[in-house]
PDB file of N, CA and C in Angstrom:
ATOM      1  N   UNK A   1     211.893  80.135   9.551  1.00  0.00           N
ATOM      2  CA  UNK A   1     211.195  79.645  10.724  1.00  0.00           C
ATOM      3  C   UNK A   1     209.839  79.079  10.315  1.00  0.00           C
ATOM      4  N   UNK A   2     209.315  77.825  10.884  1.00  0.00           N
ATOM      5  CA  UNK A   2     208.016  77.296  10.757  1.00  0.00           C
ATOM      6  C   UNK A   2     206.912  77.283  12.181  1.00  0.00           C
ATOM      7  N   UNK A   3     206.289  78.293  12.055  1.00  0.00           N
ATOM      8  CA  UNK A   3     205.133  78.343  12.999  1.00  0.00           C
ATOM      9  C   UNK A   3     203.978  77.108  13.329  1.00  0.00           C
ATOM     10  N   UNK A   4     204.125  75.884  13.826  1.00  0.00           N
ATOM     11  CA  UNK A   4     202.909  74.936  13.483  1.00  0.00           C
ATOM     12  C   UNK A   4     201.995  75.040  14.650  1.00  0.00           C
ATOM     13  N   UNK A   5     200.782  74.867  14.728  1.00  0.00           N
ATOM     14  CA  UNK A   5     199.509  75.184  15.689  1.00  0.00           C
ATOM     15  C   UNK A   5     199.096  74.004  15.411  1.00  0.00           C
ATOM     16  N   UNK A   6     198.693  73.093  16.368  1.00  0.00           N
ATOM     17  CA  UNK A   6     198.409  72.144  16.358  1.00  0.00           C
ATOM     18  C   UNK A   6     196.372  72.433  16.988  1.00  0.00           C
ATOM     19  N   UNK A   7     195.440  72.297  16.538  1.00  0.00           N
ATOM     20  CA  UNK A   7     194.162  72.556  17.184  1.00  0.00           C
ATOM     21  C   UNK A   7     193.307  70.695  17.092  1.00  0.00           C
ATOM     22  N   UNK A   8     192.599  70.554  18.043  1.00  0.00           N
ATOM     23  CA  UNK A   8     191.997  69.233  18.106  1.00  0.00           C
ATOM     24  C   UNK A   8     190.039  69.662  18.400  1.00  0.00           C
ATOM     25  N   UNK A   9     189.655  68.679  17.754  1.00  0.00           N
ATOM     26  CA  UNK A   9     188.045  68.559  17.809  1.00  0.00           C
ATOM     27  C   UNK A   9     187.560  67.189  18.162  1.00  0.00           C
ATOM     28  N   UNK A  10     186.566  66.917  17.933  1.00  0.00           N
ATOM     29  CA  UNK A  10     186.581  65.367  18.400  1.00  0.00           C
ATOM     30  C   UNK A  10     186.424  64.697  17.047  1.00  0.00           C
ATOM     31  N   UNK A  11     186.192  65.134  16.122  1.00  0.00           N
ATOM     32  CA  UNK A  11     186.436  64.353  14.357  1.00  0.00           C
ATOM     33  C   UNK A  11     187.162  65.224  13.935  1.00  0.00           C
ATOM     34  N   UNK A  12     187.694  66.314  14.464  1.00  0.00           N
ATOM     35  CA  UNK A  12     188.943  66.273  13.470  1.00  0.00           C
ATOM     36  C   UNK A  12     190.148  67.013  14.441  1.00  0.00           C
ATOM     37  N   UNK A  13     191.687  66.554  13.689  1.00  0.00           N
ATOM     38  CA  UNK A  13     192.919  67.354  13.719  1.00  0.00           C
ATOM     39  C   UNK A  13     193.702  68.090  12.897  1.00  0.00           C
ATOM     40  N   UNK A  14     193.737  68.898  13.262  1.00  0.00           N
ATOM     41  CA  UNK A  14     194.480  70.237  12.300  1.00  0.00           C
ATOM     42  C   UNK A  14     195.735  70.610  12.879  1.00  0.00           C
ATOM     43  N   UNK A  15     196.644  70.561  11.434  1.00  0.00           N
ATOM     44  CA  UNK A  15     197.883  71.423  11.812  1.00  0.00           C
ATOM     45  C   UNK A  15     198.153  72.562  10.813  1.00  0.00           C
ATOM     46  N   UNK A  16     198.393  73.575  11.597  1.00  0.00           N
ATOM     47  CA  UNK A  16     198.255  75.149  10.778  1.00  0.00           C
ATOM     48  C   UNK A  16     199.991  75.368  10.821  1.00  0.00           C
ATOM     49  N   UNK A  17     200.592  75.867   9.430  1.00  0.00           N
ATOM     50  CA  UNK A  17     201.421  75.898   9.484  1.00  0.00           C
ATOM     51  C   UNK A  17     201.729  77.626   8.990  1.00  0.00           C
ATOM     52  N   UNK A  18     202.813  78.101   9.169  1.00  0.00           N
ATOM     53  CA  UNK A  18     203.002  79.623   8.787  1.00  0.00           C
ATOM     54  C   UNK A  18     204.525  79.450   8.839  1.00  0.00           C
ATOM     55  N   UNK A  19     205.212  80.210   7.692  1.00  0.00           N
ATOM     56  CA  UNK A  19     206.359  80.341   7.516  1.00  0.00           C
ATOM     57  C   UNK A  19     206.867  79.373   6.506  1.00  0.00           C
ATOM     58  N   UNK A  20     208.122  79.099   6.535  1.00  0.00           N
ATOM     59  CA  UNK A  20     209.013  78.159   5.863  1.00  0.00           C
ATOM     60  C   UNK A  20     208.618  76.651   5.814  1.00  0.00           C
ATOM     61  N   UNK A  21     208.552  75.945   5.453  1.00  0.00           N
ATOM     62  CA  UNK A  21     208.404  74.376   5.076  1.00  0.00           C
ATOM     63  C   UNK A  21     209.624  74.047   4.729  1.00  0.00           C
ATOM     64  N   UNK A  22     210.690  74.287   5.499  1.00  0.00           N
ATOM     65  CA  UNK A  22     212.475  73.817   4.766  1.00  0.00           C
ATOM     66  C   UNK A  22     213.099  73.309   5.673  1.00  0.00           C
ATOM     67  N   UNK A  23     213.689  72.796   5.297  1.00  0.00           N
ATOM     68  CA  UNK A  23     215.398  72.289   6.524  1.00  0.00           C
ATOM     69  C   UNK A  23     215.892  73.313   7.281  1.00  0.00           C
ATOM     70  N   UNK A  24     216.124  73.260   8.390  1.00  0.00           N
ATOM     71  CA  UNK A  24     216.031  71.963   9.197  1.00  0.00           C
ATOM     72  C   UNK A  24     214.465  71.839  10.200  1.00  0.00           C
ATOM     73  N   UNK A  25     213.162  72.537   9.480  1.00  0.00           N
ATOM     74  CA  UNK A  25     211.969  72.509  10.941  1.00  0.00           C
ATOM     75  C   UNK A  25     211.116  71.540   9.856  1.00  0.00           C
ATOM     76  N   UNK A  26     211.483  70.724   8.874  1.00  0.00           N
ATOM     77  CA  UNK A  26     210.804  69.426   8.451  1.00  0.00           C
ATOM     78  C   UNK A  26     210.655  68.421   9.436  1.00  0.00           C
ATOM     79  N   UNK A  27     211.894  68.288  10.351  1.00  0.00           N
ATOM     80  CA  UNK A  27     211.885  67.174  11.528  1.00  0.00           C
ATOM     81  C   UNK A  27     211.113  67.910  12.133  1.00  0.00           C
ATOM     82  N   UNK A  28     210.867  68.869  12.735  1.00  0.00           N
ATOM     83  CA  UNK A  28     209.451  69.498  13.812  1.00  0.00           C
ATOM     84  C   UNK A  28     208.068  69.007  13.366  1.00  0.00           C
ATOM     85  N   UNK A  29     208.305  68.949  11.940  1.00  0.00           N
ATOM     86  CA  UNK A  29     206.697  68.691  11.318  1.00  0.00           C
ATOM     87  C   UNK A  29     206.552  67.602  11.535  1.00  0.00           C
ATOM     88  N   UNK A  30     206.944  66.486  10.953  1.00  0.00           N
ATOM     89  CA  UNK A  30     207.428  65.453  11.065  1.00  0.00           C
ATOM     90  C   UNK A  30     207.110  64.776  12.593  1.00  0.00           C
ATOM     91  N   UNK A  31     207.744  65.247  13.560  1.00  0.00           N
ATOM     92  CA  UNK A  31     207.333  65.290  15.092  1.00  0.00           C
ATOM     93  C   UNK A  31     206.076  65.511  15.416  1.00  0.00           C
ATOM     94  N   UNK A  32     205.279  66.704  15.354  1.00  0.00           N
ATOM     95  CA  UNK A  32     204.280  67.128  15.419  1.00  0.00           C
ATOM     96  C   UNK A  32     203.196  65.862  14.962  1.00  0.00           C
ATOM     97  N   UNK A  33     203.426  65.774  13.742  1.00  0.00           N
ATOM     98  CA  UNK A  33     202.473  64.884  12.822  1.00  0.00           C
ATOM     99  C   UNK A  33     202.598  63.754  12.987  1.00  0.00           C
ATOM    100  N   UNK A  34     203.878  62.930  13.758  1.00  0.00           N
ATOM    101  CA  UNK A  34     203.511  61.425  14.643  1.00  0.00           C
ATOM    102  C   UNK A  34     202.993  61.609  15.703  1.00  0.00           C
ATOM    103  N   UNK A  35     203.014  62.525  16.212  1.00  0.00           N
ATOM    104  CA  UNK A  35     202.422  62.481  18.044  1.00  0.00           C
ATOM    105  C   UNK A  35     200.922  63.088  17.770  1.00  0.00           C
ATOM    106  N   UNK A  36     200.702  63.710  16.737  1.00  0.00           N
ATOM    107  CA  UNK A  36     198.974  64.006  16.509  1.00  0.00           C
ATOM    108  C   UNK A  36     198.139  62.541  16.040  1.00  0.00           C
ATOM    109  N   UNK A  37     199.041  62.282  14.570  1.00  0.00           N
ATOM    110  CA  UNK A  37     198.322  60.713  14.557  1.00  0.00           C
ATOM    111  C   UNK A  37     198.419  59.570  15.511  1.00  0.00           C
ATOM    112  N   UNK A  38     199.483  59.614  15.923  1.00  0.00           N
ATOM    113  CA  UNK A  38     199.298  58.352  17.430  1.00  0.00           C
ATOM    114  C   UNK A  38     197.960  58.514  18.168  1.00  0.00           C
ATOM    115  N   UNK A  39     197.789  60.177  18.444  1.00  0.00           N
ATOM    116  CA  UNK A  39     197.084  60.271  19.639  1.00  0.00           C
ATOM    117  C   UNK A  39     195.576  60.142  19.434  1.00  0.00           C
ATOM    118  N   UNK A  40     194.896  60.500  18.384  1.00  0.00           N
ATOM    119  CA  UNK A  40     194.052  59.848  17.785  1.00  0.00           C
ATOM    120  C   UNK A  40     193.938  59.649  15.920  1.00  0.00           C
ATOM    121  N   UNK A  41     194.378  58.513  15.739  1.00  0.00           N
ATOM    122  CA  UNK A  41     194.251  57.980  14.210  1.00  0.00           C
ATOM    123  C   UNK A  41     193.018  57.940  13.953  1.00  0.00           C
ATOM    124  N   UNK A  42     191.950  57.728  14.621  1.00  0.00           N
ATOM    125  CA  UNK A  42     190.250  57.881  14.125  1.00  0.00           C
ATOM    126  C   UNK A  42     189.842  59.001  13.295  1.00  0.00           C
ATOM    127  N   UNK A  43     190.710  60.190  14.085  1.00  0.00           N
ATOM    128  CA  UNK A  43     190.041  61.535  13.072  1.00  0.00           C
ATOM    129  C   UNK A  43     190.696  61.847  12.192  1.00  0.00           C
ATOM    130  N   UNK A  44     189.568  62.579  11.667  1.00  0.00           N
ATOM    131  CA  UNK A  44     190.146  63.118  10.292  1.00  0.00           C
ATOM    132  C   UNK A  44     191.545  64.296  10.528  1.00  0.00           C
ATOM    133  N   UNK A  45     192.533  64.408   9.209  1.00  0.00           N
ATOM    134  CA  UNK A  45     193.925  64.947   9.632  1.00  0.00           C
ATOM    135  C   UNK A  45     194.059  65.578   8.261  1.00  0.00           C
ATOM    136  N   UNK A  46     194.236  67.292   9.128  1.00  0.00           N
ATOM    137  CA  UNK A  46     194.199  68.070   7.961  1.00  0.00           C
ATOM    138  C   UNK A  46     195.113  69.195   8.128  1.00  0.00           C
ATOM    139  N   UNK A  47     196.231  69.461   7.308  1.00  0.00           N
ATOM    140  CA  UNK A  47     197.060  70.462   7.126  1.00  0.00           C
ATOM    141  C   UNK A  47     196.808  71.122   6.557  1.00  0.00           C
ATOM    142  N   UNK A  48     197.003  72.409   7.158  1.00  0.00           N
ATOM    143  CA  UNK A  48     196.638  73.881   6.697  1.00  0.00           C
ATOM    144  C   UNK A  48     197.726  74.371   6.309  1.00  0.00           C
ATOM    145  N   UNK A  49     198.264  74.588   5.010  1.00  0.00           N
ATOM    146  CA  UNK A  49     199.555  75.035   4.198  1.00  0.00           C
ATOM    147  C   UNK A  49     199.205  76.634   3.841  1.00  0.00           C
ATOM    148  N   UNK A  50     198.047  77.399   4.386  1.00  0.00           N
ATOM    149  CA  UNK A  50     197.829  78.697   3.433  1.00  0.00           C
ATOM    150  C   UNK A  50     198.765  79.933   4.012  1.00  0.00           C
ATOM    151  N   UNK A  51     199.318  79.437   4.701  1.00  0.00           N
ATOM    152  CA  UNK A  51     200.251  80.656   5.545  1.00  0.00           C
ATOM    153  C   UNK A  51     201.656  79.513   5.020  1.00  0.00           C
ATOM    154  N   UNK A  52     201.825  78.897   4.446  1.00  0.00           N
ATOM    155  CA  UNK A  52     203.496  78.845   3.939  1.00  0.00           C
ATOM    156  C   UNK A  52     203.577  79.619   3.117  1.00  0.00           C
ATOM    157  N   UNK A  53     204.960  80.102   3.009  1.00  0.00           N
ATOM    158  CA  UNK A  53     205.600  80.982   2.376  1.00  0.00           C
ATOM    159  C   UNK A  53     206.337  80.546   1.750  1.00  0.00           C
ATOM    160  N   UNK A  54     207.568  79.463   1.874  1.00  0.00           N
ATOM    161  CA  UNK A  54     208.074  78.442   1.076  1.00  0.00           C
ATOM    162  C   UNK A  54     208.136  77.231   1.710  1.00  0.00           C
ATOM    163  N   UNK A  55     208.694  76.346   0.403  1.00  0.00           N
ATOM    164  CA  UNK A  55     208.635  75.027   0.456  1.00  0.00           C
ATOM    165  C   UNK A  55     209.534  74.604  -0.011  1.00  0.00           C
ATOM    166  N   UNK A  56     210.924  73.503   0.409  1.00  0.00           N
ATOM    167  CA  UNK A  56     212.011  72.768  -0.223  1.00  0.00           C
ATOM    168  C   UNK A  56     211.013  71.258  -0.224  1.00  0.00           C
ATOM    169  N   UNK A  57     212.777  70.632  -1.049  1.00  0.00           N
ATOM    170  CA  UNK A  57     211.937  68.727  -1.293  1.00  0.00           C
ATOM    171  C   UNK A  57     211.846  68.686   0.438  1.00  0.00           C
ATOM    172  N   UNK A  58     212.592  68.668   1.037  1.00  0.00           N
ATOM    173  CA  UNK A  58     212.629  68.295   2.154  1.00  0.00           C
ATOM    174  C   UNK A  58     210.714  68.367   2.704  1.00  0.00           C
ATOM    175  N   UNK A  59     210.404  69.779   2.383  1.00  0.00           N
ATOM    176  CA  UNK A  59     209.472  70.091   3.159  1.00  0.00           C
ATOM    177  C   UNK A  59     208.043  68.726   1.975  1.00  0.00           C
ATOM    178  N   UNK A  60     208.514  68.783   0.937  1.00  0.00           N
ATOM    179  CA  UNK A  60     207.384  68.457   0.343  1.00  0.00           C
ATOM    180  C   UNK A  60     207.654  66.661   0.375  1.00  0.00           C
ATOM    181  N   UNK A  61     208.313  66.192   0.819  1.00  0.00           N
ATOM    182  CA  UNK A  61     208.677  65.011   1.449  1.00  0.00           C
ATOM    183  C   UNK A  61     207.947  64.471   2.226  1.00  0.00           C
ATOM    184  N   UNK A  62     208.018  65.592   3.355  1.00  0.00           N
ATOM    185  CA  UNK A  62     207.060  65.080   4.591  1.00  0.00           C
ATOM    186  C   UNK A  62     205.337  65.292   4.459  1.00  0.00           C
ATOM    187  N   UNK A  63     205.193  66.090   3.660  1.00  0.00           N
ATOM    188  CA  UNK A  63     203.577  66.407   2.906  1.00  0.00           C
ATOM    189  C   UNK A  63     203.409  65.024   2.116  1.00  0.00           C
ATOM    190  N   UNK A  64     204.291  64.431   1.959  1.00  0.00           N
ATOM    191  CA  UNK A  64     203.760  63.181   0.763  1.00  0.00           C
ATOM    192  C   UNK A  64     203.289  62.174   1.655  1.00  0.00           C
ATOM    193  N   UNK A  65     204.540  61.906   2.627  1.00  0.00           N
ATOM    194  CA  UNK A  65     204.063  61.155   4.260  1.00  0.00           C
ATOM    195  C   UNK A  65     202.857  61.311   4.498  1.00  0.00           C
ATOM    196  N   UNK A  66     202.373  62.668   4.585  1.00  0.00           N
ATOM    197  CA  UNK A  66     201.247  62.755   5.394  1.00  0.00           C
ATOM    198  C   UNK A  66     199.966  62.670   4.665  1.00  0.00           C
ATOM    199  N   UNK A  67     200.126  62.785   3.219  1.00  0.00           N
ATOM    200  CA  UNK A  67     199.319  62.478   2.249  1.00  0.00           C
ATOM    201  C   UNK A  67     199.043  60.814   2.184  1.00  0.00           C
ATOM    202  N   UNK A  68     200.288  60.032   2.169  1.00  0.00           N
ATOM    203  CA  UNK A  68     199.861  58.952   2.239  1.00  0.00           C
ATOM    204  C   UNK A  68     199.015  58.030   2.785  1.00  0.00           C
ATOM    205  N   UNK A  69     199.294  58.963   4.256  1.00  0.00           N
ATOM    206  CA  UNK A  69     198.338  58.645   5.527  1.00  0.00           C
ATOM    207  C   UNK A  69     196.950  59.363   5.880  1.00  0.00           C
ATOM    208  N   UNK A  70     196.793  59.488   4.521  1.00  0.00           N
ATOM    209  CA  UNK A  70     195.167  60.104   4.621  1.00  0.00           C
ATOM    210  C   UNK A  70     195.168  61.424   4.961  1.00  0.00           C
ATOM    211  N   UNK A  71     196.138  62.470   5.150  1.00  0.00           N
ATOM    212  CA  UNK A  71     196.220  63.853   5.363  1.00  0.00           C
ATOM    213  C   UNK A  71     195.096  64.389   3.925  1.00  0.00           C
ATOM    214  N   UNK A  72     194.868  65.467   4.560  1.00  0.00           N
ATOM    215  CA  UNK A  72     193.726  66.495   3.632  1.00  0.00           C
ATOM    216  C   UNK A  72     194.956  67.809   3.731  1.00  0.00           C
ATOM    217  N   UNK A  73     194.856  68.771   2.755  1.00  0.00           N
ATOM    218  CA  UNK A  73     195.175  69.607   2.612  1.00  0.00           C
ATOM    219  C   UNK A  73     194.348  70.948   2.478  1.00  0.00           C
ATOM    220  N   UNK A  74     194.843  72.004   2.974  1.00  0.00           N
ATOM    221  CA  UNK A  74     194.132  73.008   2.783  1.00  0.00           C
ATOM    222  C   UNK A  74     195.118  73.945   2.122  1.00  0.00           C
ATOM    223  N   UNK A  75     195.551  74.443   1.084  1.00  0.00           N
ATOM    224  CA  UNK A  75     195.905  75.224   0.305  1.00  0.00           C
ATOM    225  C   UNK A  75     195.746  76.614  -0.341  1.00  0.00           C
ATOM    226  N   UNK A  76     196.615  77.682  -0.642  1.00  0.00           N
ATOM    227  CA  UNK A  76     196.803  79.022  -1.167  1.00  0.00           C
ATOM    228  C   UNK A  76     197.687  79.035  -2.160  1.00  0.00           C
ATOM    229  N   UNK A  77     197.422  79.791  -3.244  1.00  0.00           N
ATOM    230  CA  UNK A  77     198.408  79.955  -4.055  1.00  0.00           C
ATOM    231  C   UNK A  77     198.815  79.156  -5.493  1.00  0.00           C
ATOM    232  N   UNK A  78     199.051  79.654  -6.514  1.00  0.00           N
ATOM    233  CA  UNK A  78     199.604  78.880  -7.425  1.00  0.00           C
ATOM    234  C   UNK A  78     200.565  77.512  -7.173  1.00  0.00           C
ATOM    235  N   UNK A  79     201.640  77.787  -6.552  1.00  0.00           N
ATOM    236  CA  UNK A  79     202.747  77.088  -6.507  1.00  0.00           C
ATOM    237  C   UNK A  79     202.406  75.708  -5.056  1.00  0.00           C
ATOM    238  N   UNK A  80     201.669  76.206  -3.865  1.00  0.00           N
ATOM    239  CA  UNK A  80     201.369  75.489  -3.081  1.00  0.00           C
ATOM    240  C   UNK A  80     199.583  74.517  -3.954  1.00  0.00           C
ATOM    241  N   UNK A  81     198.538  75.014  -4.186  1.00  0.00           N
ATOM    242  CA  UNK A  81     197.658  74.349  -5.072  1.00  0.00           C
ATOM    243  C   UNK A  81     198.173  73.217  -6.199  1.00  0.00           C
ATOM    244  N   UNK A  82     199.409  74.122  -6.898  1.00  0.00           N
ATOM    245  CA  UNK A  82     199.597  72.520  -7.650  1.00  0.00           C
ATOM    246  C   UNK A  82     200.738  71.706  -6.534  1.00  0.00           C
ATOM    247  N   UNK A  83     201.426  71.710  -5.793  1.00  0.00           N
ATOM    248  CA  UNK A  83     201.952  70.695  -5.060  1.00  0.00           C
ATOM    249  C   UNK A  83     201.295  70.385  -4.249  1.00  0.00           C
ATOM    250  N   UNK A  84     199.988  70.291  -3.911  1.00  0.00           N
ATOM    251  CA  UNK A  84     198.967  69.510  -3.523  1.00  0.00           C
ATOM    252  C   UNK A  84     197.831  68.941  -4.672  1.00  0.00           C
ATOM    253  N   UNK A  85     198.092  69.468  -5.637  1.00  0.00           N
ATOM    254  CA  UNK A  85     197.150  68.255  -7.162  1.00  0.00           C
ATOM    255  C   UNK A  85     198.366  67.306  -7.429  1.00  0.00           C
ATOM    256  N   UNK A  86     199.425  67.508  -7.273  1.00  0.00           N
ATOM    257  CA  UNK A  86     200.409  66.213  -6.894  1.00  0.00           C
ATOM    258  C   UNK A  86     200.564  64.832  -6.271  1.00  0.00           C
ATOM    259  N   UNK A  87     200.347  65.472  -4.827  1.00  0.00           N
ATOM    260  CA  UNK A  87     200.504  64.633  -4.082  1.00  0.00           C
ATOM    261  C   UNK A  87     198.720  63.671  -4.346  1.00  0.00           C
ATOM    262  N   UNK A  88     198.067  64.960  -4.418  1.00  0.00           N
ATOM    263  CA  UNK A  88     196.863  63.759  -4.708  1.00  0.00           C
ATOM    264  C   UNK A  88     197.195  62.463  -5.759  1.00  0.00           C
ATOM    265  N   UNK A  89     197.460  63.092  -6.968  1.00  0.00           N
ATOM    266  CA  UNK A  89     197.833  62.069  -8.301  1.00  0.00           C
ATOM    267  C   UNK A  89     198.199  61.181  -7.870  1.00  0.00           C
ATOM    268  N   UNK A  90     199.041  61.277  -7.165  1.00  0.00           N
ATOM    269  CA  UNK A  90     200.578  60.278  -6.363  1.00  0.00           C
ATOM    270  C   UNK A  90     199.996  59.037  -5.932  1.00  0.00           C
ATOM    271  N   UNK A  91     199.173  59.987  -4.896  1.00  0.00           N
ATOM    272  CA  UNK A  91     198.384  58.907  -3.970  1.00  0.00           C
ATOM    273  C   UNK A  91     196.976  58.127  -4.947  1.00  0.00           C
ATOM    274  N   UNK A  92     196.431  58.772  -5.994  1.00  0.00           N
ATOM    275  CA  UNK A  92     195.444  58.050  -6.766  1.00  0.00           C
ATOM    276  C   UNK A  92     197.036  56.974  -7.288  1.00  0.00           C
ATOM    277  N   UNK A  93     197.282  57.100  -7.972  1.00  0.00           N
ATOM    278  CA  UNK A  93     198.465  56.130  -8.802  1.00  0.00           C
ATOM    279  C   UNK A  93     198.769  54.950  -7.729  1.00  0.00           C
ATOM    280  N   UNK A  94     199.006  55.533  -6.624  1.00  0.00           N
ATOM    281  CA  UNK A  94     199.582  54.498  -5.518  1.00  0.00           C
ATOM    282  C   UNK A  94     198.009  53.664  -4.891  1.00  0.00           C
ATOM    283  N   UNK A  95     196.983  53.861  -5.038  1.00  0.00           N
ATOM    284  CA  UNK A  95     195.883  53.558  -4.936  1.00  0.00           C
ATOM    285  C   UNK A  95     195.551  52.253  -5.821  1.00  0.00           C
ATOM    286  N   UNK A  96     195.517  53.003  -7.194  1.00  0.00           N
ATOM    287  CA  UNK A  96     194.958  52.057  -8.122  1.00  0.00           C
ATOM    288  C   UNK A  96     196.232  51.318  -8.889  1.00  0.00           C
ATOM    289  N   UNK A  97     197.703  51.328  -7.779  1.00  0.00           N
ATOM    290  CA  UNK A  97     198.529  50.216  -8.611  1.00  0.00           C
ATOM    291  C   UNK A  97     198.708  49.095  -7.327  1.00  0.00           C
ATOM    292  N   UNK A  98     197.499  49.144  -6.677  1.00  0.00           N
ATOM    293  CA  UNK A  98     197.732  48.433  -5.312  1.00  0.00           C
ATOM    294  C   UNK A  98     198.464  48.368  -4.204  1.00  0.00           C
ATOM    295  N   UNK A  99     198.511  49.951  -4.317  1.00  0.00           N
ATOM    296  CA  UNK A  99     199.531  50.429  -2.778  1.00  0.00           C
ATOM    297  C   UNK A  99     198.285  50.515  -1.870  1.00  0.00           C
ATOM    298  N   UNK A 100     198.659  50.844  -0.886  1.00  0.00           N
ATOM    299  CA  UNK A 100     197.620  51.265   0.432  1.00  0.00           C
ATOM    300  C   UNK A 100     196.551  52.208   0.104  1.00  0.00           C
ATOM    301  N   UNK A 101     195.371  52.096   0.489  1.00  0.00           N
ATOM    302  CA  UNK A 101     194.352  52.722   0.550  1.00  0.00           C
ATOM    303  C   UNK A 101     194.676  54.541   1.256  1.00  0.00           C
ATOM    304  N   UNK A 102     194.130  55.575   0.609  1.00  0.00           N
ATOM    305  CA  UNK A 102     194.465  57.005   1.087  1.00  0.00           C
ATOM    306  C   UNK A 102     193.215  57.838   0.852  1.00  0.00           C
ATOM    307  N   UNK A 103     193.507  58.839   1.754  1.00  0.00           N
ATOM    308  CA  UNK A 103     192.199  59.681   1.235  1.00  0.00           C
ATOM    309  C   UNK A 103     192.950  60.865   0.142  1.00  0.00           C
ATOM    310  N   UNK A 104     191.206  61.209  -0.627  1.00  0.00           N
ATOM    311  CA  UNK A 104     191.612  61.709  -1.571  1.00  0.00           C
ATOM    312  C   UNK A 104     191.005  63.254  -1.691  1.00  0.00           C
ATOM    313  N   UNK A 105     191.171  63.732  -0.862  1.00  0.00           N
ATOM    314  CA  UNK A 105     190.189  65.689  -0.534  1.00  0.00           C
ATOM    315  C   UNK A 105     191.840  66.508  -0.581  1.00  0.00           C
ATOM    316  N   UNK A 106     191.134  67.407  -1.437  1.00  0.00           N
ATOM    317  CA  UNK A 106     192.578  68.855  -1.746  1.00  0.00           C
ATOM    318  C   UNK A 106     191.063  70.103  -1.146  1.00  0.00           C
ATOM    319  N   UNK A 107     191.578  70.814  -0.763  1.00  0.00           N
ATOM    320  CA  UNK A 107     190.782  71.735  -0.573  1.00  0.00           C
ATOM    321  C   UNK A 107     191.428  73.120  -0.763  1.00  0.00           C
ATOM    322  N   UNK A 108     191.054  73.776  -1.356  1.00  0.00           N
ATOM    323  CA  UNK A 108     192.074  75.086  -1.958  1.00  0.00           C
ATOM    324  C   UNK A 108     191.631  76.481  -1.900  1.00  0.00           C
ATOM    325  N   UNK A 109     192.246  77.813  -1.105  1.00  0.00           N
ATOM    326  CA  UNK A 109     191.096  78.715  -1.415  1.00  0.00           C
ATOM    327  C   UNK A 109     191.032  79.392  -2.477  1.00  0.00           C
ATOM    328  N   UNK A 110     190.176  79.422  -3.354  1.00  0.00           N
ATOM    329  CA  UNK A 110     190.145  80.016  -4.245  1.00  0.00           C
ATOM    330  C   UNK A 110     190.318  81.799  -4.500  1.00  0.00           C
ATOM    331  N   UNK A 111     190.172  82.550  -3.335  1.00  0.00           N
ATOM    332  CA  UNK A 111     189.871  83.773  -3.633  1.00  0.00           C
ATOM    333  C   UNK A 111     191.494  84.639  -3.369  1.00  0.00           C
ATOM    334  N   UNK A 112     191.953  83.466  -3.337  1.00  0.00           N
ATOM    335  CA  UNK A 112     193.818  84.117  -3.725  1.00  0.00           C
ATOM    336  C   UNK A 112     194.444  82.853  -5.031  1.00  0.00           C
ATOM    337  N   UNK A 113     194.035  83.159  -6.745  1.00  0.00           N
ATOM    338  CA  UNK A 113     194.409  82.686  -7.803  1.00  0.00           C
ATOM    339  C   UNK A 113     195.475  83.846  -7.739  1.00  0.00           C
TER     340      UNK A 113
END
């Protein structure tokens, strides 16, 4: 099961996620995360991954999506920290080989290595 909390500010949107990142609640995320950016694309858009527990491709699919589109990450953990120094790379590579412009912030907590 994937728990997502959607919270709004006036510069920024957050989606807090808890549980699974797998098939089949990737399409929920997925959902969630077009109807947040439609509703305002101005602010800043930041997923909170520190309450996943796991992650399939599926799930890390739709994190690349949202990376592309300027998503920030907030991160826990060995295994979730480096699949967000990933998606950054991804998006620097896709940057400087003349793909679309992305933002580039990982934010990670440190006091769970």
């Amino acid at each position: 099961m994937l728990r997502i909390t959607r919270t709004d500010t006036n510069t920024e949107q957050k989606l807090i996620l808890e549980g699974r990142l797998t098939r089949p609640w990737t399409a929920d995320l997925a959902s969630h995360w077009k109807e947040t950016r439609c509703a305002h694309p101005e602010r800043k858009f930041v997923v909170d991954l520190r309450g996943v527990v796991r992650i399939d491709s599926a799930g890390e699919s739709v994190l690349a999506l949202m990376k592309a589109d300027g998503a920030e990450f907030l991160a826990r953990g060995i295994r979730m920290r480096h699949l967000v120094r990933d998606l950054e790379m991804e998006a620097q590579e896709k940057d400087c080989s003349g793909g679309r412009t992305v933002g580039h912030s990982i934010s990670t907590d440190e006091a769970h290595k």
